[in-house]
Structure formats: C-alpha cells, structure tokens
N, C-alpha and C. Protein backbone atom coordinates (compact mmCIF):
# COMPACT_ATOMS: atom_id res chain seq x y z
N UNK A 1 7.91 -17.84 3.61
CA UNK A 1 7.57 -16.84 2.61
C UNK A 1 6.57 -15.83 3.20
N UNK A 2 6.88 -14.65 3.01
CA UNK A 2 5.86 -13.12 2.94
C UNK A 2 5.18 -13.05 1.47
N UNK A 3 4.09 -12.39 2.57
CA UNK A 3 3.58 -11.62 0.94
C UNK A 3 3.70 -10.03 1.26
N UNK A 4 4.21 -8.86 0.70
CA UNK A 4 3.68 -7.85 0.69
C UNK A 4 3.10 -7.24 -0.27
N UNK A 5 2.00 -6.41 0.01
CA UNK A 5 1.14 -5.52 -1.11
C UNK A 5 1.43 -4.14 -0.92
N UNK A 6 1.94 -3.80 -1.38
CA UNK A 6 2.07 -2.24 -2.08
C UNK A 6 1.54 -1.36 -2.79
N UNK A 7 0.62 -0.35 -1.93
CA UNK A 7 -0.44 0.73 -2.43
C UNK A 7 -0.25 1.69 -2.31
N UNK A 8 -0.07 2.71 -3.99
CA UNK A 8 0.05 3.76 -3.65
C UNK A 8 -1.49 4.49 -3.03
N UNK A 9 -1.47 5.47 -2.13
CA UNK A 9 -2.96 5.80 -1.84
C UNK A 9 -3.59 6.08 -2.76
N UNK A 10 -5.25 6.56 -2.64
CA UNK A 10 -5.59 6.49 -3.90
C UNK A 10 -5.79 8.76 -4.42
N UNK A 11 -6.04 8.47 -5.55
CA UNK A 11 -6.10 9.85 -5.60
C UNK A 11 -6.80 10.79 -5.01
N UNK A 12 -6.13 12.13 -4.92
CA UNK A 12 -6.43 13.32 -4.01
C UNK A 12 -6.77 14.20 -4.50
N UNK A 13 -7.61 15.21 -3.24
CA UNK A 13 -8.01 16.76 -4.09
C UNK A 13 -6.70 17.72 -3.68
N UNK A 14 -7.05 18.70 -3.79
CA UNK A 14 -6.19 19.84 -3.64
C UNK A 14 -7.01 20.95 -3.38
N UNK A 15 -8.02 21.33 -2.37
CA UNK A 15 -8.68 21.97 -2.06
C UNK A 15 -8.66 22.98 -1.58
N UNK A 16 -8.58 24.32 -1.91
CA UNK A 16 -7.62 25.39 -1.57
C UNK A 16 -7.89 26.07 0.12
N UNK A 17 -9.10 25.23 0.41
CA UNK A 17 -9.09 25.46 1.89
C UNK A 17 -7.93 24.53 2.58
N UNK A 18 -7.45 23.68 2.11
CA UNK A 18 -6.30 23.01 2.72
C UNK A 18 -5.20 23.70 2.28
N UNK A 19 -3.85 24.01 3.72
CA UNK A 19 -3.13 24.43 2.67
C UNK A 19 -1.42 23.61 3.03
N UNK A 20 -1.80 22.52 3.39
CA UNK A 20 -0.52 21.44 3.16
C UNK A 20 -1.05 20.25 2.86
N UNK A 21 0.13 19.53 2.26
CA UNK A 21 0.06 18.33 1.81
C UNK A 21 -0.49 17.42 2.43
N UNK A 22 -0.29 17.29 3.98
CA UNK A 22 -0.86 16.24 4.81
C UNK A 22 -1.69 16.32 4.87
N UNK A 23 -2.49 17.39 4.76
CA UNK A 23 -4.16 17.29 4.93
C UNK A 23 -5.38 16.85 3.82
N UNK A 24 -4.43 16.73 2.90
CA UNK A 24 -4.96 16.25 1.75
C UNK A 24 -6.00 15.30 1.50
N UNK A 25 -7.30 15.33 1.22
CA UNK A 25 -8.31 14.03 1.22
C UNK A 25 -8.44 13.84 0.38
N UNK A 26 -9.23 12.59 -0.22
CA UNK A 26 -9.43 11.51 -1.32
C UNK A 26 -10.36 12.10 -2.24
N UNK A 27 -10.12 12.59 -3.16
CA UNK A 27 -11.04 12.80 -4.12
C UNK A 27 -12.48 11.74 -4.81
N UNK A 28 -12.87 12.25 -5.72
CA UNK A 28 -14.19 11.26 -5.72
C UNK A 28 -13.66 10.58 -6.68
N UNK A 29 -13.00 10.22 -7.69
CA UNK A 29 -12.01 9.14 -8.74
C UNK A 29 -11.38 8.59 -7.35
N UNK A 30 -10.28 9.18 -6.06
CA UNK A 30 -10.14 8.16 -5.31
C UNK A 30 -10.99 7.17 -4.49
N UNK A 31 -12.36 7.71 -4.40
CA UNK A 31 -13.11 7.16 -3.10
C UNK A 31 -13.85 5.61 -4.02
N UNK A 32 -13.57 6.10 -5.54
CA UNK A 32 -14.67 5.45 -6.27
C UNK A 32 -13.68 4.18 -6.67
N UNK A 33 -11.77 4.43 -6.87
CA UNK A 33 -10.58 3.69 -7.11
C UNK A 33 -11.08 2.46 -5.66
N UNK A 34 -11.17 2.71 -4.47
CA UNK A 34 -10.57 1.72 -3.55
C UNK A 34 -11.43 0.55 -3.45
N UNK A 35 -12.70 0.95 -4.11
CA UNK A 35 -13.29 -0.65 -3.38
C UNK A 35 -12.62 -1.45 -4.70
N UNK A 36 -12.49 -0.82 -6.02
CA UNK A 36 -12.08 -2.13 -7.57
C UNK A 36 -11.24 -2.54 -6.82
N UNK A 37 -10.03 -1.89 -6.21
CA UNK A 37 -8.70 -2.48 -5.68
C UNK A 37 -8.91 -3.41 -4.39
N UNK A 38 -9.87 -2.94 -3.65
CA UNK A 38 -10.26 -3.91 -2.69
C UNK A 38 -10.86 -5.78 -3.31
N UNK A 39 -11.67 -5.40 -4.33
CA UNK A 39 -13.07 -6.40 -4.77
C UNK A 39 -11.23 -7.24 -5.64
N UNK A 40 -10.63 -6.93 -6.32
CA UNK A 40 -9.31 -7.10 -6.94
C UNK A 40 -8.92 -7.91 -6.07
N UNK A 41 -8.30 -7.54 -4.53
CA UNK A 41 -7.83 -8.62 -3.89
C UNK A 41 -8.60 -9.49 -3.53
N UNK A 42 -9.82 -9.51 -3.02
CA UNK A 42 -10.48 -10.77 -2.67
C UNK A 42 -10.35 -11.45 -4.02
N UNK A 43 -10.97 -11.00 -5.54
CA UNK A 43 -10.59 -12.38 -5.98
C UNK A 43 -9.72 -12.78 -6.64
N UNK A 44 -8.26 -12.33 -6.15
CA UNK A 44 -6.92 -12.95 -6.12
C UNK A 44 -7.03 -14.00 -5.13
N UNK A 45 -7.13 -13.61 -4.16
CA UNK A 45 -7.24 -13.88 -2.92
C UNK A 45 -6.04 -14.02 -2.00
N UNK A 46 -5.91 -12.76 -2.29
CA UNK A 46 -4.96 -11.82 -1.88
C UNK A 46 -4.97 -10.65 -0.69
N UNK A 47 -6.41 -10.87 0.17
CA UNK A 47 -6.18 -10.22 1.47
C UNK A 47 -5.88 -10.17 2.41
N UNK A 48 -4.85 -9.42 2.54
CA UNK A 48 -3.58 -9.33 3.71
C UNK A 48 -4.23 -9.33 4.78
N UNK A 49 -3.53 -9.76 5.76
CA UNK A 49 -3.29 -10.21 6.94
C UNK A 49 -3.57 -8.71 7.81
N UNK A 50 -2.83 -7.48 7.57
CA UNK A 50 -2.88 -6.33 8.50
C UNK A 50 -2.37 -5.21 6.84
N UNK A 51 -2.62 -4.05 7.42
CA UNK A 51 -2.35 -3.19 6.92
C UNK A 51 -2.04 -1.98 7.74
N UNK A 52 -0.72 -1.35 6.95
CA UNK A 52 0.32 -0.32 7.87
C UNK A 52 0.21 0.84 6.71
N UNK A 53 -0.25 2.20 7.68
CA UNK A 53 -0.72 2.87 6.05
C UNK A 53 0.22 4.03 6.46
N UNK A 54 0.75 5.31 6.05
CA UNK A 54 1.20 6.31 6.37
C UNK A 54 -0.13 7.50 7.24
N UNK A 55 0.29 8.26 7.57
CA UNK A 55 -0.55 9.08 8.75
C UNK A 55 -1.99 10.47 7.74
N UNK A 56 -0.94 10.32 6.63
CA UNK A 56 -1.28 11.72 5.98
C UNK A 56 -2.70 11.13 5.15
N UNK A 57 -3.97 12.21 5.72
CA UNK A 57 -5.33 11.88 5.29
C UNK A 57 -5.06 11.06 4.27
N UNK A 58 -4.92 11.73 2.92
CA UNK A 58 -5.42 10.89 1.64
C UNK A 58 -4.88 9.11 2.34
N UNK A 59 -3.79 9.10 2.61
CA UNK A 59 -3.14 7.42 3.24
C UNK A 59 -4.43 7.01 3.78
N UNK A 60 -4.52 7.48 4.91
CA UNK A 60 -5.38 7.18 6.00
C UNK A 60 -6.37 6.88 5.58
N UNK A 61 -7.41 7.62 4.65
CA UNK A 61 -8.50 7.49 4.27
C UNK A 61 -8.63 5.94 3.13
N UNK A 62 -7.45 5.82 2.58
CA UNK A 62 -7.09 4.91 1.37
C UNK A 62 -7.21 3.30 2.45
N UNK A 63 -6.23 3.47 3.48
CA UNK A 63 -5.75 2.62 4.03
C UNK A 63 -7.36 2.29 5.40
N UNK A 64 -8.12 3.09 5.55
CA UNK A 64 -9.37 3.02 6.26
C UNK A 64 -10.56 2.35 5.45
N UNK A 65 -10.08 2.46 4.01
CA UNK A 65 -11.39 1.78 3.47
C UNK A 65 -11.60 0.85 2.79
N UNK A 66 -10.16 0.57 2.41
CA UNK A 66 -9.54 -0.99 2.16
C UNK A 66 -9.66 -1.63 3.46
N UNK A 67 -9.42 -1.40 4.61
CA UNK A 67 -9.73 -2.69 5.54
C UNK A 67 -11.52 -3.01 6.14
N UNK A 68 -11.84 -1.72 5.58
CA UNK A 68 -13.43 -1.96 6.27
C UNK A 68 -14.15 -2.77 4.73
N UNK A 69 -13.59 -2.76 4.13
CA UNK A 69 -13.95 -3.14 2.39
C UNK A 69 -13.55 -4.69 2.34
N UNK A 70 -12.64 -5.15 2.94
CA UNK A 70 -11.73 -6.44 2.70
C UNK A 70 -12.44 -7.45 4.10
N UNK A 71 -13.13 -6.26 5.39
CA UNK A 71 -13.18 -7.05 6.25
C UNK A 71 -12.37 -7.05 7.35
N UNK A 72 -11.30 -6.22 7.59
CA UNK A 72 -9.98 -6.30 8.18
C UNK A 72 -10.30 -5.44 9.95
N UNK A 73 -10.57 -5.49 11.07
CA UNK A 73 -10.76 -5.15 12.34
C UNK A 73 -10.13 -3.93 12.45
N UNK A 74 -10.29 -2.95 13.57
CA UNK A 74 -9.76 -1.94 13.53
C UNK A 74 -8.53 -2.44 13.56
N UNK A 75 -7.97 -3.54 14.68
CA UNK A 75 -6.71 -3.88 15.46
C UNK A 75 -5.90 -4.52 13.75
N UNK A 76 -6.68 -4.71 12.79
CA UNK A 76 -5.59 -5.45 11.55
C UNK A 76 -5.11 -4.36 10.81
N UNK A 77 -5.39 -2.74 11.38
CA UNK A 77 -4.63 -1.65 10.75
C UNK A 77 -3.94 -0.87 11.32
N UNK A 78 -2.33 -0.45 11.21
CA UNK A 78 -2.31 0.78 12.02
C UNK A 78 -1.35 1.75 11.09
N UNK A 79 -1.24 2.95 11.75
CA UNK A 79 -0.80 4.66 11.11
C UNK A 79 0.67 4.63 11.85
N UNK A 80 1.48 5.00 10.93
CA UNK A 80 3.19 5.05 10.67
C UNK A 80 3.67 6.38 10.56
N UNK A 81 3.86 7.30 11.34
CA UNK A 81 3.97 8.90 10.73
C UNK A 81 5.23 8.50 10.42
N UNK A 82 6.08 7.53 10.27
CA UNK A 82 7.60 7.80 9.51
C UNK A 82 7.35 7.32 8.14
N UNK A 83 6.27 6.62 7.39
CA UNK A 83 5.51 6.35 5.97
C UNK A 83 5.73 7.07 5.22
N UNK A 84 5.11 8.62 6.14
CA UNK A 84 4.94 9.91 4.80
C UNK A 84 6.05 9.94 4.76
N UNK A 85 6.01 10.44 2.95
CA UNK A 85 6.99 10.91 2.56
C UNK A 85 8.30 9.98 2.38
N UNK A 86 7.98 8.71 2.99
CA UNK A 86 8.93 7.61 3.68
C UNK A 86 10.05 7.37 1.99
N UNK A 87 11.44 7.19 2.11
CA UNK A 87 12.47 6.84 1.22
C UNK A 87 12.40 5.23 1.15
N UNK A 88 12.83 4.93 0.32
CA UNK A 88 13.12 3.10 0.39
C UNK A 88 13.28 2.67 1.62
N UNK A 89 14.76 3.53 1.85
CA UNK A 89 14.82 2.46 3.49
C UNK A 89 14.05 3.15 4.56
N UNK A 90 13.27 4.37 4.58
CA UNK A 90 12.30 4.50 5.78
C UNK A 90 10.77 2.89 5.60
N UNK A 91 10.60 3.18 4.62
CA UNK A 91 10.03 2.08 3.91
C UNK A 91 10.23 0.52 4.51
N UNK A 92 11.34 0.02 3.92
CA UNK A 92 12.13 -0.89 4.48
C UNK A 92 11.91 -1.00 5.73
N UNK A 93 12.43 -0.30 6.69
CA UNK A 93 12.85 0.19 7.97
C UNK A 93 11.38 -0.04 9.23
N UNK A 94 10.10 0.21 8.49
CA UNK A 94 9.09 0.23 8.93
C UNK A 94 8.76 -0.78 9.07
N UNK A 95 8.38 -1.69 7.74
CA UNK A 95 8.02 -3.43 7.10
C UNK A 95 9.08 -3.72 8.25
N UNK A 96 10.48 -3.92 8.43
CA UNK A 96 11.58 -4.62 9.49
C UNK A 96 10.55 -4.83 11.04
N UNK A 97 9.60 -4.26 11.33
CA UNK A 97 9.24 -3.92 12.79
C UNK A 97 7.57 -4.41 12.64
N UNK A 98 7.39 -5.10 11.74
CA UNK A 98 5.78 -5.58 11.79
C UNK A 98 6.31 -7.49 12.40
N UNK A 99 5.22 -7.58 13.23
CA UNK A 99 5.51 -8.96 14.05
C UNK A 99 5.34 -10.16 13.24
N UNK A 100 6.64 -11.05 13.66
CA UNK A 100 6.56 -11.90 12.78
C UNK A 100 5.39 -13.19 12.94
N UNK A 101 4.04 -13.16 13.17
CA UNK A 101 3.38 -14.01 12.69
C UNK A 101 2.58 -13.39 11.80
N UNK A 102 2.72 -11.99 11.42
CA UNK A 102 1.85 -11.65 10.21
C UNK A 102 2.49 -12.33 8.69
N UNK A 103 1.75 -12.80 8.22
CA UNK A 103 2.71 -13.33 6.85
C UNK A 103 2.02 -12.46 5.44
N UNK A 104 1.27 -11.94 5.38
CA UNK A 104 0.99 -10.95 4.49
C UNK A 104 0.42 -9.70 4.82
N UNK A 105 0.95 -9.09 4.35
CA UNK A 105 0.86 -7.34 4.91
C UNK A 105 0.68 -6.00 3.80
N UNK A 106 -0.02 -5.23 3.69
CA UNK A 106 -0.24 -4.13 2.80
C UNK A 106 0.41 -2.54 3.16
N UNK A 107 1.21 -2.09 2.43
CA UNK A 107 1.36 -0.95 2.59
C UNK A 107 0.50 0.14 2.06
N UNK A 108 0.09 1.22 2.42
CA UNK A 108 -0.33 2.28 2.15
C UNK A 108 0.43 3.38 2.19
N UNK A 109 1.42 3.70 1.36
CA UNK A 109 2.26 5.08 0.95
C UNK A 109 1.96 6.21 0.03
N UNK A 110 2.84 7.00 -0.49
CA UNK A 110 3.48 7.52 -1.30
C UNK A 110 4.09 7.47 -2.33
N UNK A 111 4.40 7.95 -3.69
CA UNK A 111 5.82 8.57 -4.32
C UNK A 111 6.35 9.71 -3.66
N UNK A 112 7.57 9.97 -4.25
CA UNK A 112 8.52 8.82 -5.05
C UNK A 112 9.14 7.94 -4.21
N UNK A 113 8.76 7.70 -3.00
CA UNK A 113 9.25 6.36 -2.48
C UNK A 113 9.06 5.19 -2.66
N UNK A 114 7.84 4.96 -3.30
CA UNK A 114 7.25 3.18 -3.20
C UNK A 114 7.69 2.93 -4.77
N UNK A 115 8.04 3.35 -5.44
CA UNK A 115 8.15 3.17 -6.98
C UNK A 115 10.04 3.29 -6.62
N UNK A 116 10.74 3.57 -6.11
CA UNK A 116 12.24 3.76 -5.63
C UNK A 116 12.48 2.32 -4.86
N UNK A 117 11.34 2.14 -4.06
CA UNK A 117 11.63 1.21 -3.06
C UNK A 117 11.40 -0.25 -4.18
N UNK A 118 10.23 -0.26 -5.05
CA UNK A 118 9.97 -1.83 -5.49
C UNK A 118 11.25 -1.75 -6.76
N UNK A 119 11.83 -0.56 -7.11
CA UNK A 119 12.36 -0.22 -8.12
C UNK A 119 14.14 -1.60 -7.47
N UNK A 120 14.09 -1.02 -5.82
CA UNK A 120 15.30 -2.07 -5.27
C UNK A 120 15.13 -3.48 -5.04
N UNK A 121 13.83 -3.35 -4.76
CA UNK A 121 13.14 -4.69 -4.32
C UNK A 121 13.94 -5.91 -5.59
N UNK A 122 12.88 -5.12 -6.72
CA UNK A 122 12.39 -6.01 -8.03
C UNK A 122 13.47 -5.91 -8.85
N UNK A 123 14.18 -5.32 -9.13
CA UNK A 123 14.85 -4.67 -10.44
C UNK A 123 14.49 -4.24 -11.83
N UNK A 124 13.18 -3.60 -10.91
CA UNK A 124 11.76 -3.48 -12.37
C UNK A 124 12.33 -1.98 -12.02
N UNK A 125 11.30 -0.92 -12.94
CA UNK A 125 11.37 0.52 -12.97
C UNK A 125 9.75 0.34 -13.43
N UNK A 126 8.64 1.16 -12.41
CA UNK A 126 7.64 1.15 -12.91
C UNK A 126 7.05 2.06 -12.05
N UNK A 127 5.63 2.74 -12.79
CA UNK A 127 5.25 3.54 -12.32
C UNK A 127 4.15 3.39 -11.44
N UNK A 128 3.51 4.19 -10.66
CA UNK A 128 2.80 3.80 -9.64
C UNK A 128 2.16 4.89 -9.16
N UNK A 129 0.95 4.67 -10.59
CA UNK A 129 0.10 5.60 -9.90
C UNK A 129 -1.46 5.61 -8.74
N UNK A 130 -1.73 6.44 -8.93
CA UNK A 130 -2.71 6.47 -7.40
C UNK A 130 -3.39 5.36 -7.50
N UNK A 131 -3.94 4.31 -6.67
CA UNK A 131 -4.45 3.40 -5.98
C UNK A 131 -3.94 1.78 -6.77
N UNK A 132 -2.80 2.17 -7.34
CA UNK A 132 -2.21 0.79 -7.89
C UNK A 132 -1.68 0.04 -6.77
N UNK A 133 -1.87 -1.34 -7.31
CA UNK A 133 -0.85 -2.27 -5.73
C UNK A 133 -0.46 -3.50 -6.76
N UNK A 134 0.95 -3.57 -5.82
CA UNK A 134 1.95 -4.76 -6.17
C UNK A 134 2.18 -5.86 -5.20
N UNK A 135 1.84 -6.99 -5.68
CA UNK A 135 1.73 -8.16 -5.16
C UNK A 135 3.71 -8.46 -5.21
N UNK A 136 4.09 -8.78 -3.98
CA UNK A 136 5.70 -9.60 -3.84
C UNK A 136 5.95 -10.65 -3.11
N UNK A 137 6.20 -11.50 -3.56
CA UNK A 137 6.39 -13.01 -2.41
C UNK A 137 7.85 -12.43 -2.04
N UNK A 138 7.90 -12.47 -0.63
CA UNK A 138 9.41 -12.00 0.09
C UNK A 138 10.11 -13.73 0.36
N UNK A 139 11.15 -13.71 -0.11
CA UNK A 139 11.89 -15.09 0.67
C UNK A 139 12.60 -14.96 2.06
N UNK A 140 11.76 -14.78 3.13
CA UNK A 140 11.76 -14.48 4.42
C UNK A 140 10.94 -15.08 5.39
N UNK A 141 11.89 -15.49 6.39
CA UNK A 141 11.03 -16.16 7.43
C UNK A 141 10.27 -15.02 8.44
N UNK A 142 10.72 -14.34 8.35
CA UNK A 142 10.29 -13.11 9.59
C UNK A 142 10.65 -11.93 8.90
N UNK A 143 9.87 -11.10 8.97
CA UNK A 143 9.68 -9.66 8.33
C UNK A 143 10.95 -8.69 8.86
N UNK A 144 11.62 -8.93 9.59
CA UNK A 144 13.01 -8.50 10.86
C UNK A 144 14.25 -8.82 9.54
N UNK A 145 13.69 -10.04 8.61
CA UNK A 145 14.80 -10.16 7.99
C UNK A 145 15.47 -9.97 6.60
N UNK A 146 13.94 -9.17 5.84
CA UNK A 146 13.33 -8.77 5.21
C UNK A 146 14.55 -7.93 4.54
N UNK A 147 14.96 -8.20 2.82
CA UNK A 147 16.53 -7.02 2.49
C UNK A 147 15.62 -6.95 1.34
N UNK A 148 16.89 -6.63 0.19
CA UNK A 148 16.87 -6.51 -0.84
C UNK A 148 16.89 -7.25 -1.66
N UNK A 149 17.13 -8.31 -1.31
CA UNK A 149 17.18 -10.10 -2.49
C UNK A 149 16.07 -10.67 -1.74
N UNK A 150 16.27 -11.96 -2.68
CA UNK A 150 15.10 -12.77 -2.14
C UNK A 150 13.63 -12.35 -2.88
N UNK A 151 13.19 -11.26 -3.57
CA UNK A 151 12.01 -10.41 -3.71
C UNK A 151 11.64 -10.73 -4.98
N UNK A 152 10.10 -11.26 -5.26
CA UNK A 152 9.30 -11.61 -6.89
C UNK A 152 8.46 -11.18 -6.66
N UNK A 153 8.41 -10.13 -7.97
CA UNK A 153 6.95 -9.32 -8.12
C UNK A 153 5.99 -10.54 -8.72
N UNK A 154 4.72 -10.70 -7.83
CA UNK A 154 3.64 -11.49 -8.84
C UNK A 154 3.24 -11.05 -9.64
N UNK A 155 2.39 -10.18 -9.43
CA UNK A 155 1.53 -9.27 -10.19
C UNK A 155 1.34 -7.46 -9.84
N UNK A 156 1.47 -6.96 -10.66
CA UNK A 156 0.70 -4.98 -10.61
C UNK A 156 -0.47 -5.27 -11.45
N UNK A 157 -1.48 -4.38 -10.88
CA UNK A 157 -2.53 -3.87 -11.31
C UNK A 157 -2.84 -2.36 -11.37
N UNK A 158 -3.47 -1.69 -12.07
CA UNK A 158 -3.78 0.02 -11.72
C UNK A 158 -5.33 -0.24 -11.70
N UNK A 159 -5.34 0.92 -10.98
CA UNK A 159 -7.27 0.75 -10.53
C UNK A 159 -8.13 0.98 -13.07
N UNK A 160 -7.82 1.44 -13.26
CA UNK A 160 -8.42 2.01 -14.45
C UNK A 160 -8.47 0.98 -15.32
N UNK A 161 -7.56 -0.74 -15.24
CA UNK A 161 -7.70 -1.70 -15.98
C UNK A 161 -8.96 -2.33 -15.39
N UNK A 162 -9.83 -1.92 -14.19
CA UNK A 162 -10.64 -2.72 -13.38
C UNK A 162 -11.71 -1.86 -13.55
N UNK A 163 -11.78 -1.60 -14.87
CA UNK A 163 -13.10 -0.67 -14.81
C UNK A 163 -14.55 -1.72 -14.91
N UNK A 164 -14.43 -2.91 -15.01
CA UNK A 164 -15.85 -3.25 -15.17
C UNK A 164 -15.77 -4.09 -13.86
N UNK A 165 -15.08 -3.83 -12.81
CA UNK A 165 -15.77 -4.11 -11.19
C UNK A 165 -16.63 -3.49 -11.15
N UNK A 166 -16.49 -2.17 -11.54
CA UNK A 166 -17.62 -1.12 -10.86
C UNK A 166 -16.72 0.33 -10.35
C-alpha cells in the first residue's frame, strides 16, 4: 500500500508587477493556510515521506514550506516543470517515476488538474480549493504501478475548517 497526499498550492497574489502566471507568489491568507495544513498532518500522522511539487512560485513556495514545517530535508523535496498546469495523466505520469521505496508521497499542484485527476482516481467530484489536501491509500506495490483502480480517499480537509490551529 501507498499513501498519496494531494495539495492544491496554497493561495496567490496577482501582483500587477508580475505579468504571468508562473510567477505568481503566495499571498498572506496563503503563507498563513500552510503551516494549519502542515500542523493537520502531523496530527494525522500523516507526514509523507517526500514531496514532488510543480515548478511555478506559488507551488514552490507551498511545497518549500510544508517540508521545512513537517521537517522534511532539502533531498525529501523536488520541482517537476511537467506538474504545472499538469492534466490527470501528466499527473499520473509523474507519481509513475517516484522510486519505489518511497511509500507516502505529497503532491503540490494545480486546477483543473488535481480535482480531474482525484475526480478518476476516486469516483468522487470535488472541489479543491487553495491549500486543501487529500489523503488516498493506493493498492500498489510500487508507485510504477500506480492506475486508476485500486484508489480510497481517506480523508479531505480545506485549510478554513482548521481555523483554531492558528
């Protein structure tokens, strides 16, 4: 069995000195979203093994402060430029190529891919907004083998039900 966690990043500004999407950084509702979602998994106890985030700031920044928050080494994170923007199966396609002695792993994405992708996973339809994450036990021995069956959502959370972490 896998576990994967599924995060959308957390929310962004739109700062008119930026003027594309990728450059996008974490607003102060996001910077203030990641540690509940962090403090959330420890006491599940639910912190993954590595985390694979997409390239594009707001990701990066989401996916940089969940592992320094959880504890996680530089070497337990790395940046995916095929993430952004990533479809189910770029999605898919990525998770296929993480080594199989990791047994729980966190994504750091996007919509409308990660809500498309758990939408195949699960046979749920749900929404997924900024710094929410979904807990899935995969029925897989190795992440290489990783489909579309086999997949149970445990639990979703959104950062705004965790308002009295802090």
């Amino acid at each position: 069995m896998k576990r994967l966690l599924i995060m959308r990043h957390a929310k962004s500004d739109y700062p008119p000195e930026i003027a594309d999407d990728f450059h996008r950084p974490l607003n102060r509702r996001g910077r203030r979203d990641v540690p509940r979602m962090a403090r959330l998994l420890t006491l599940y106890d639910a912190v993954p093994e590595c985390i694979l985030s997409s390239t594009a700031l707001r990701a990066r920044e989401t996916a940089t402060a969940m592992a320094e928050l959880l504890g996680l080494s530089e070497n337990q994170t790395a940046f995916e430029d095929d993430l952004y923007l990533a479809s189910a199966d770029d999605l898919l396609s990525c998770v296929r190529r993480i080594e199989e002695g990791v047994g729980s792993l966190m994504v750091v994405a996007h919509n409308p891919g990660l809500e498309a992708w758990i939408s195949r996973l699960c046979g749920c339809r749900l929404q997924l907004p900024t710094a929410a994450i979904t807990a899935l036990s995969i029925d897989a021995d190795s992440w290489s083998a990783m489909g579309d069956k086999g997949v149970w959502m445990e639990w979703f959370v959104v950062p705004r039900l965790l308002k009295a972490l802090g």
